[in-house]
Structure formats: C-alpha cells, structure tokens
PDB file of N, CA and C in Angstrom:
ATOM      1  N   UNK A   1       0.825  -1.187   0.000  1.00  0.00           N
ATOM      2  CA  UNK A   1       0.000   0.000   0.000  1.00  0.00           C
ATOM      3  C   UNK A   1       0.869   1.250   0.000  1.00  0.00           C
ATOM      4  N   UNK A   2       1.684   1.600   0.796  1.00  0.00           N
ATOM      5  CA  UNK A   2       2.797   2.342   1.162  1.00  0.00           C
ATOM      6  C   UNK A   2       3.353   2.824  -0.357  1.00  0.00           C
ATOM      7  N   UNK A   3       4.145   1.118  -0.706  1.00  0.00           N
ATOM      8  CA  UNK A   3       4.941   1.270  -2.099  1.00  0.00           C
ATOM      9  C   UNK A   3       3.923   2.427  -3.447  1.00  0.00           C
ATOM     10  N   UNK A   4       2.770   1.936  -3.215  1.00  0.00           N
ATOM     11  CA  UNK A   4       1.755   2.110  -4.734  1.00  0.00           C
ATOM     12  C   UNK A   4       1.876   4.006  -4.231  1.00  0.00           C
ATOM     13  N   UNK A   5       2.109   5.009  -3.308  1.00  0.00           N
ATOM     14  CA  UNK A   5       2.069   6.271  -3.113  1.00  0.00           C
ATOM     15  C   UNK A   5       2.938   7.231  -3.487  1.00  0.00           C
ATOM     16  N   UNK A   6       2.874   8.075  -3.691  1.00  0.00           N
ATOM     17  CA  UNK A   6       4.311   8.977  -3.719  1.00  0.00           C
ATOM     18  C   UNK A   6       4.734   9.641  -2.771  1.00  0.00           C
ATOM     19  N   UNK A   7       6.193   9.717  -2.831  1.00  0.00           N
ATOM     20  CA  UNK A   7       7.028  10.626  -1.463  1.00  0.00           C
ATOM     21  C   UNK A   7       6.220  11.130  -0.925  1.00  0.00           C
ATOM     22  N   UNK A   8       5.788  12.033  -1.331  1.00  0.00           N
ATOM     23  CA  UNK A   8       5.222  13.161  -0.823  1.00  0.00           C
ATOM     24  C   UNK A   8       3.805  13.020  -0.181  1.00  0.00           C
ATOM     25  N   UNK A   9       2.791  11.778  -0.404  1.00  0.00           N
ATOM     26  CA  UNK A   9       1.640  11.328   0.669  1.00  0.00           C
ATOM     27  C   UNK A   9       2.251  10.304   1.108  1.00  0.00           C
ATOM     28  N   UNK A  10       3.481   9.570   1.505  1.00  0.00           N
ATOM     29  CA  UNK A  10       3.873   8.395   2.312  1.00  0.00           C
ATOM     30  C   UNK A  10       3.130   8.566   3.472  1.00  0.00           C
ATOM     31  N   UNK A  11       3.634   9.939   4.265  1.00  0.00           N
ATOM     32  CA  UNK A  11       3.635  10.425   5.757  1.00  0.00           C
ATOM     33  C   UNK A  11       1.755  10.081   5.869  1.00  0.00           C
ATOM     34  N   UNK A  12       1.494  10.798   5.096  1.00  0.00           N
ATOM     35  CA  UNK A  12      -0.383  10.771   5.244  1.00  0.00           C
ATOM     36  C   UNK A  12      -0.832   9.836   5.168  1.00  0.00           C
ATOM     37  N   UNK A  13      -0.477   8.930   4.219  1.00  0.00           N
ATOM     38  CA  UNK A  13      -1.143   7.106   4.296  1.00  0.00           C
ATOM     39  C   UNK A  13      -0.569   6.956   5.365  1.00  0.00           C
ATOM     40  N   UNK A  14       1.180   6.866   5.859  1.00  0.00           N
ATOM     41  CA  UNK A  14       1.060   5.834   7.072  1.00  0.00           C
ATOM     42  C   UNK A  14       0.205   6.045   8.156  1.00  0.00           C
ATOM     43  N   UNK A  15       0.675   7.903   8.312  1.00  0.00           N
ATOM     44  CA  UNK A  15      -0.102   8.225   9.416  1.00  0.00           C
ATOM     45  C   UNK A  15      -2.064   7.949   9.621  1.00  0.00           C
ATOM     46  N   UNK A  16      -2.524   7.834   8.439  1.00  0.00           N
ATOM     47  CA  UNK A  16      -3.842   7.195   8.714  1.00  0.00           C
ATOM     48  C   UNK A  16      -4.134   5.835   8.687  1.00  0.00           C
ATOM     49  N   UNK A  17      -3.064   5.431   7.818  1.00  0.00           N
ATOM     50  CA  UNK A  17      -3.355   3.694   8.522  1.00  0.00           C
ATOM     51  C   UNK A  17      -3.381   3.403   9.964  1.00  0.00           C
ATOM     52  N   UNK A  18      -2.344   4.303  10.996  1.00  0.00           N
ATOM     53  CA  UNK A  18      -2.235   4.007  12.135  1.00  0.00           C
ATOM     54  C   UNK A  18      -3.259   4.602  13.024  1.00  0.00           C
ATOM     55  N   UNK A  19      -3.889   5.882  12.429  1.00  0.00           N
ATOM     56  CA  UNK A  19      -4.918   6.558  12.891  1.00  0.00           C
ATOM     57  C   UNK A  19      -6.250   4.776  12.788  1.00  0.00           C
ATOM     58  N   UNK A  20      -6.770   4.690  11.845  1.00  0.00           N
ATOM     59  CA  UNK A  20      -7.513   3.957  11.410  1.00  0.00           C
ATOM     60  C   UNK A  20      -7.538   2.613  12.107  1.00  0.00           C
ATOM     61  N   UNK A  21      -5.926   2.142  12.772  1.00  0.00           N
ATOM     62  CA  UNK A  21      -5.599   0.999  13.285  1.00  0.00           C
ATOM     63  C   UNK A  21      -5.860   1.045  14.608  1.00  0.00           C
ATOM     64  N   UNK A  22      -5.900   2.291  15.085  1.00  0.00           N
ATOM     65  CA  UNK A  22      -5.874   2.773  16.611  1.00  0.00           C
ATOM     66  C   UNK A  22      -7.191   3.102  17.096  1.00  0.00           C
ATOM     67  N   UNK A  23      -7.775   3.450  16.082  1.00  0.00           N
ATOM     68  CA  UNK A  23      -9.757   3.397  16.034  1.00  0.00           C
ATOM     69  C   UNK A  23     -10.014   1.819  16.150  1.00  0.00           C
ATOM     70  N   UNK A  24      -9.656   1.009  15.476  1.00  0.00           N
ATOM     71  CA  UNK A  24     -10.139  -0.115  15.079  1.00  0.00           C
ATOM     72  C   UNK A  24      -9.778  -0.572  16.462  1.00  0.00           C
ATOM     73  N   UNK A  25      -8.503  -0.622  17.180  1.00  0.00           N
ATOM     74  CA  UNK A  25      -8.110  -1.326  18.742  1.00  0.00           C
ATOM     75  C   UNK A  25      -9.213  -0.261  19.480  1.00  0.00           C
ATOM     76  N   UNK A  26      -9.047   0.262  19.459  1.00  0.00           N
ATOM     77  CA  UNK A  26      -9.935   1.019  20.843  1.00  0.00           C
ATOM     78  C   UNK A  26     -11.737   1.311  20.933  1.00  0.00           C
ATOM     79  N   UNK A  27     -11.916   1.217  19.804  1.00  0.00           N
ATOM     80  CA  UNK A  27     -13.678   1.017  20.205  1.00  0.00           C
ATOM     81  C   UNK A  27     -14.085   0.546  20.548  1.00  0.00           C
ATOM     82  N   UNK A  28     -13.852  -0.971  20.163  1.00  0.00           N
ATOM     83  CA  UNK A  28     -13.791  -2.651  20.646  1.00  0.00           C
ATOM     84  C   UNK A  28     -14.183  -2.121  22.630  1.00  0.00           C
ATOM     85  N   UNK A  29     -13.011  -1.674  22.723  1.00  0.00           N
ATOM     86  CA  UNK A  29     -12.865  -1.946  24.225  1.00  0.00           C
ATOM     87  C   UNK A  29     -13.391  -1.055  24.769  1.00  0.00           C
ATOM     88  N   UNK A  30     -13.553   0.420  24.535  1.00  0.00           N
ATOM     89  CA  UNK A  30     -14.398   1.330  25.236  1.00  0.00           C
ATOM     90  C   UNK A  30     -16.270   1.097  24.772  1.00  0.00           C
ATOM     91  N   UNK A  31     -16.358   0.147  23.913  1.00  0.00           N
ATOM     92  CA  UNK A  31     -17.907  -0.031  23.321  1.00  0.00           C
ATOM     93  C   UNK A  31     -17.958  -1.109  25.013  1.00  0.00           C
ATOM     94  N   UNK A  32     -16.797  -2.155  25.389  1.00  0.00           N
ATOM     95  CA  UNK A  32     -17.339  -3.283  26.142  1.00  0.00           C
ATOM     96  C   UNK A  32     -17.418  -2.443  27.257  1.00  0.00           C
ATOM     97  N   UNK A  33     -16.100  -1.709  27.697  1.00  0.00           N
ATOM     98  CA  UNK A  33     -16.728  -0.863  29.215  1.00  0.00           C
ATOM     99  C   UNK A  33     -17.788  -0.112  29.622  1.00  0.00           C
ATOM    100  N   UNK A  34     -18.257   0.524  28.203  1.00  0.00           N
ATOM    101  CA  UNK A  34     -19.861   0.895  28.812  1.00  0.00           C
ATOM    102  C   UNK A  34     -20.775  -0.212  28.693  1.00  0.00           C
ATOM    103  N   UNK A  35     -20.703  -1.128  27.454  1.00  0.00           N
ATOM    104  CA  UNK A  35     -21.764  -2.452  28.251  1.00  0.00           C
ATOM    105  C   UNK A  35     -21.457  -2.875  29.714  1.00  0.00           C
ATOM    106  N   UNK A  36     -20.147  -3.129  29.543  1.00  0.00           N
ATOM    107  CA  UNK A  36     -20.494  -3.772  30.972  1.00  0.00           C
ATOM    108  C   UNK A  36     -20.776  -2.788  32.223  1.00  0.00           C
ATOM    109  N   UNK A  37     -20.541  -1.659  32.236  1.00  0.00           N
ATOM    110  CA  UNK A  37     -20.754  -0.612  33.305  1.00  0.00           C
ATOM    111  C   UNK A  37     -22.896  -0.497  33.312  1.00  0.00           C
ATOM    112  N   UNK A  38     -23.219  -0.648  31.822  1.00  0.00           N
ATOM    113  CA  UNK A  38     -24.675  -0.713  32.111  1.00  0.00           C
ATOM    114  C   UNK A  38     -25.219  -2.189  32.602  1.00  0.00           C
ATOM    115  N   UNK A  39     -24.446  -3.913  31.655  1.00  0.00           N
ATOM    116  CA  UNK A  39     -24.553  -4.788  31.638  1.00  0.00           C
ATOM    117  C   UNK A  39     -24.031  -5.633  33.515  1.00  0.00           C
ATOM    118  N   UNK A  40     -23.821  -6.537  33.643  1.00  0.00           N
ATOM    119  CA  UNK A  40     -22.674  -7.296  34.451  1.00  0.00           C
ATOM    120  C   UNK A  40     -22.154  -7.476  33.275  1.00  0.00           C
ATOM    121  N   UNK A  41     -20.442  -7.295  33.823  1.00  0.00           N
ATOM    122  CA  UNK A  41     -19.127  -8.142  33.081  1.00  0.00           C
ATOM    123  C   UNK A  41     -19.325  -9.483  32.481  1.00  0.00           C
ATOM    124  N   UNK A  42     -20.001 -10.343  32.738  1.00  0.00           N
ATOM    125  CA  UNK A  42     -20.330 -11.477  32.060  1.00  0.00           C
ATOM    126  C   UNK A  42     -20.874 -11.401  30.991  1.00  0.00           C
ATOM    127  N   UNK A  43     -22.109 -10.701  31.329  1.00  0.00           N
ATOM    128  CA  UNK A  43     -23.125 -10.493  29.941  1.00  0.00           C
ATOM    129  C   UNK A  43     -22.322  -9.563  28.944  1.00  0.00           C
ATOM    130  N   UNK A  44     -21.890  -8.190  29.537  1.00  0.00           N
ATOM    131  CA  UNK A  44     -20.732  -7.686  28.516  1.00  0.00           C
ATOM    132  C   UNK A  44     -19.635  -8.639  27.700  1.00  0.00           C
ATOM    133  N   UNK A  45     -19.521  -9.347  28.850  1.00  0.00           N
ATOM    134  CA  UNK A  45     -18.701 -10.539  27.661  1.00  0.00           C
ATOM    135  C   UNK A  45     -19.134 -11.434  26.707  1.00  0.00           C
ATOM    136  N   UNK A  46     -19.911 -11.867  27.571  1.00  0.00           N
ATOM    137  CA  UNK A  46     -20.714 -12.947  25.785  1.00  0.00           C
ATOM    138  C   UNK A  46     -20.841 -12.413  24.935  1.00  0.00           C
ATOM    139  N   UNK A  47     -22.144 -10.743  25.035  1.00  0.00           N
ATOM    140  CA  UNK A  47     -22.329 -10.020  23.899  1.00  0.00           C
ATOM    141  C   UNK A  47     -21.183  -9.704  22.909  1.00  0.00           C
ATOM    142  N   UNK A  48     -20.065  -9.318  23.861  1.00  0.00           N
ATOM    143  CA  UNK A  48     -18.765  -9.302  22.888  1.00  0.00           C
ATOM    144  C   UNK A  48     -18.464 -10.507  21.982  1.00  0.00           C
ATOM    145  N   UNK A  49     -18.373 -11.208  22.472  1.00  0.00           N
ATOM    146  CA  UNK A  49     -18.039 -13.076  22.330  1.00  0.00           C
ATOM    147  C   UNK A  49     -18.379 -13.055  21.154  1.00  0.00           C
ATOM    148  N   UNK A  50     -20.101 -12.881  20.914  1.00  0.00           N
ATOM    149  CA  UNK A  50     -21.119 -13.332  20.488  1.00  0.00           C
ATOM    150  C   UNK A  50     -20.796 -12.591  18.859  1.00  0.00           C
ATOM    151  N   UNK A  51     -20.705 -10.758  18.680  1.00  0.00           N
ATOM    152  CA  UNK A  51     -20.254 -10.063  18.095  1.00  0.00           C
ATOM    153  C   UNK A  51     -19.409 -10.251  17.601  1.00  0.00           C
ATOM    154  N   UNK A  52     -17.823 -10.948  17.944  1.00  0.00           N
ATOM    155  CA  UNK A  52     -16.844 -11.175  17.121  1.00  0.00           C
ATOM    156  C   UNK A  52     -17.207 -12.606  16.681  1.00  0.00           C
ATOM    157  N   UNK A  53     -17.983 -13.439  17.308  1.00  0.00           N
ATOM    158  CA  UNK A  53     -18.198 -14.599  16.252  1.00  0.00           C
ATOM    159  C   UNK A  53     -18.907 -14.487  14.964  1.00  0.00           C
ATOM    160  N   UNK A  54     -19.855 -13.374  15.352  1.00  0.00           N
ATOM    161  CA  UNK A  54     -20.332 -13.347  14.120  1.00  0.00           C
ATOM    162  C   UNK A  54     -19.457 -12.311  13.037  1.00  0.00           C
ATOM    163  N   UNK A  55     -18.841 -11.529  13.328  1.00  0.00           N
ATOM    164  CA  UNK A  55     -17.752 -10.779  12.745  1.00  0.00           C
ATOM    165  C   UNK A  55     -16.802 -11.886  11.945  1.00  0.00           C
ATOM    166  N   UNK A  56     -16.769 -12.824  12.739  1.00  0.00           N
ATOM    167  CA  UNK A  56     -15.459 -13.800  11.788  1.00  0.00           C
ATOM    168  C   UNK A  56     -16.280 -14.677  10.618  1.00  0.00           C
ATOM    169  N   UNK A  57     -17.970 -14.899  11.516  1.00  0.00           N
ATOM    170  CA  UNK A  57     -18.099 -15.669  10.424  1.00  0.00           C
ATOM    171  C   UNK A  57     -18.716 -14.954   8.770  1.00  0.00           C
ATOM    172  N   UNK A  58     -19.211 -13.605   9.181  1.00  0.00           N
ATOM    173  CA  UNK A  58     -19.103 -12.564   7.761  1.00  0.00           C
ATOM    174  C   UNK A  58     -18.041 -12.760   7.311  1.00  0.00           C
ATOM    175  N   UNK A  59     -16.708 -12.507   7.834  1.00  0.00           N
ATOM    176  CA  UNK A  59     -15.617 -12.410   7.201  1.00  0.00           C
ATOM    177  C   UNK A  59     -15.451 -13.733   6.507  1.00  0.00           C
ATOM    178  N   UNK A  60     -15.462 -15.025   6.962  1.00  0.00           N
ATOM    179  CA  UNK A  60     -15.093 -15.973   6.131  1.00  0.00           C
ATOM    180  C   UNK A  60     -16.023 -16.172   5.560  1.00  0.00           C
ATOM    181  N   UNK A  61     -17.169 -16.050   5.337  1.00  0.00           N
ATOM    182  CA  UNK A  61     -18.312 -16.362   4.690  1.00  0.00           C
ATOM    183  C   UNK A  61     -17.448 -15.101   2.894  1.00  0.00           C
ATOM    184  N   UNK A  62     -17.266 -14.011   2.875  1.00  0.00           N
ATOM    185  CA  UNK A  62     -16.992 -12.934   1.864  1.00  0.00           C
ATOM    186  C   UNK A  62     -15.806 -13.209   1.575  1.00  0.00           C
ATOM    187  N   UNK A  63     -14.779 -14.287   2.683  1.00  0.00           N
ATOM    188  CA  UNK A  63     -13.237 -14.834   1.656  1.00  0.00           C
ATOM    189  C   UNK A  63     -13.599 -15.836   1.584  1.00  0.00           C
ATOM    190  N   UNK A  64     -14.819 -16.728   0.984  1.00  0.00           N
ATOM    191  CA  UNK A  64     -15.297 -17.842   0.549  1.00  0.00           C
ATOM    192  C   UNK A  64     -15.342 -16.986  -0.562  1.00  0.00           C
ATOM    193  N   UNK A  65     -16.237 -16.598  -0.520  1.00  0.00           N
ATOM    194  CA  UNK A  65     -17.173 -16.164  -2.088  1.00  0.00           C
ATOM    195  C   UNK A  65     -16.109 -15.136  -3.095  1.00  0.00           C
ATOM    196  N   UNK A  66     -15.449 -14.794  -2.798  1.00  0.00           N
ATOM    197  CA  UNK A  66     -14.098 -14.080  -3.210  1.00  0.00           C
ATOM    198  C   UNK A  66     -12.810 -15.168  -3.924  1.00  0.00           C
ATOM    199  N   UNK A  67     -12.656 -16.272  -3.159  1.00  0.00           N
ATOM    200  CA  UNK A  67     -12.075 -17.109  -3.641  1.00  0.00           C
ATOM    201  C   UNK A  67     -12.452 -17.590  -4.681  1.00  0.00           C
ATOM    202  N   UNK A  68     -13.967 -18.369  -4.292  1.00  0.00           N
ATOM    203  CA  UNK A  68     -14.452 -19.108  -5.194  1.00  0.00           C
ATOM    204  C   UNK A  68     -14.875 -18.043  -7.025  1.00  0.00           C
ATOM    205  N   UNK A  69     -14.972 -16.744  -6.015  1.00  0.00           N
ATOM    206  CA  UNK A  69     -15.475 -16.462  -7.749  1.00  0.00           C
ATOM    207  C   UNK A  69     -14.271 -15.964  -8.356  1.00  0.00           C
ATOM    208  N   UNK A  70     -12.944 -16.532  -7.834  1.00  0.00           N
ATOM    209  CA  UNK A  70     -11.825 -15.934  -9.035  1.00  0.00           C
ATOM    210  C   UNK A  70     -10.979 -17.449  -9.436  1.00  0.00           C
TER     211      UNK A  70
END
C-alpha cells in the first residue's frame, strides 16, 4: 500500500493507517466498558463473544465467495 504512493503522501497514508488501526483497537474496548458498566461483566462478555463470532463468520463467509469467484 505504502509502495503504490508517492514521497510526498507516504507520511499521510502511514499516518492514517495508524490513525484507522488505533480506532479499530480502541472502540472494541471502550464499546465493552460501557456495556459492561450498564450490563454485568459477564453479559458484557458474551455479547462481545457473540459479536466477534459473528464478525469472523461474515468475514469468512466474503473470503469464501471471493475465492471461489476468481
């Protein structure tokens, strides 16, 4: 990704990939501390649980169909 840019937007792609990477780590976890601050910690956890299972299984379900149609 980096390579395909020129000198001169390197700084701006990296710096928003890491912007973008640092959103992506931290919502996750400030979305579970207010469940669980409204929820119990347990139930905050499954719901999480529950959310990234189904997160993985979209994801492999769209690198199925991606594979298969090339």
């Amino acid at each position: 990704m980096i390579k395909a840019t020129t000198l001169v937007k390197r700084a701006a792609v990296s710096s928003a990939y890491f912007v973008v990477a640092y959103i992506a780590i931290s919502v996750p976890v400030v979305a579970e501390g207010f469940s669980a601050h409204f929820l119990s910690l347990v139930s905050a956890a499954v719901g999480f649980s529950a959310v990234m299972a189904l997160l993985a299984i979209v994801a492999g379900v769209l690198v199925h169909r991606r594979a298969a149609s090339h």
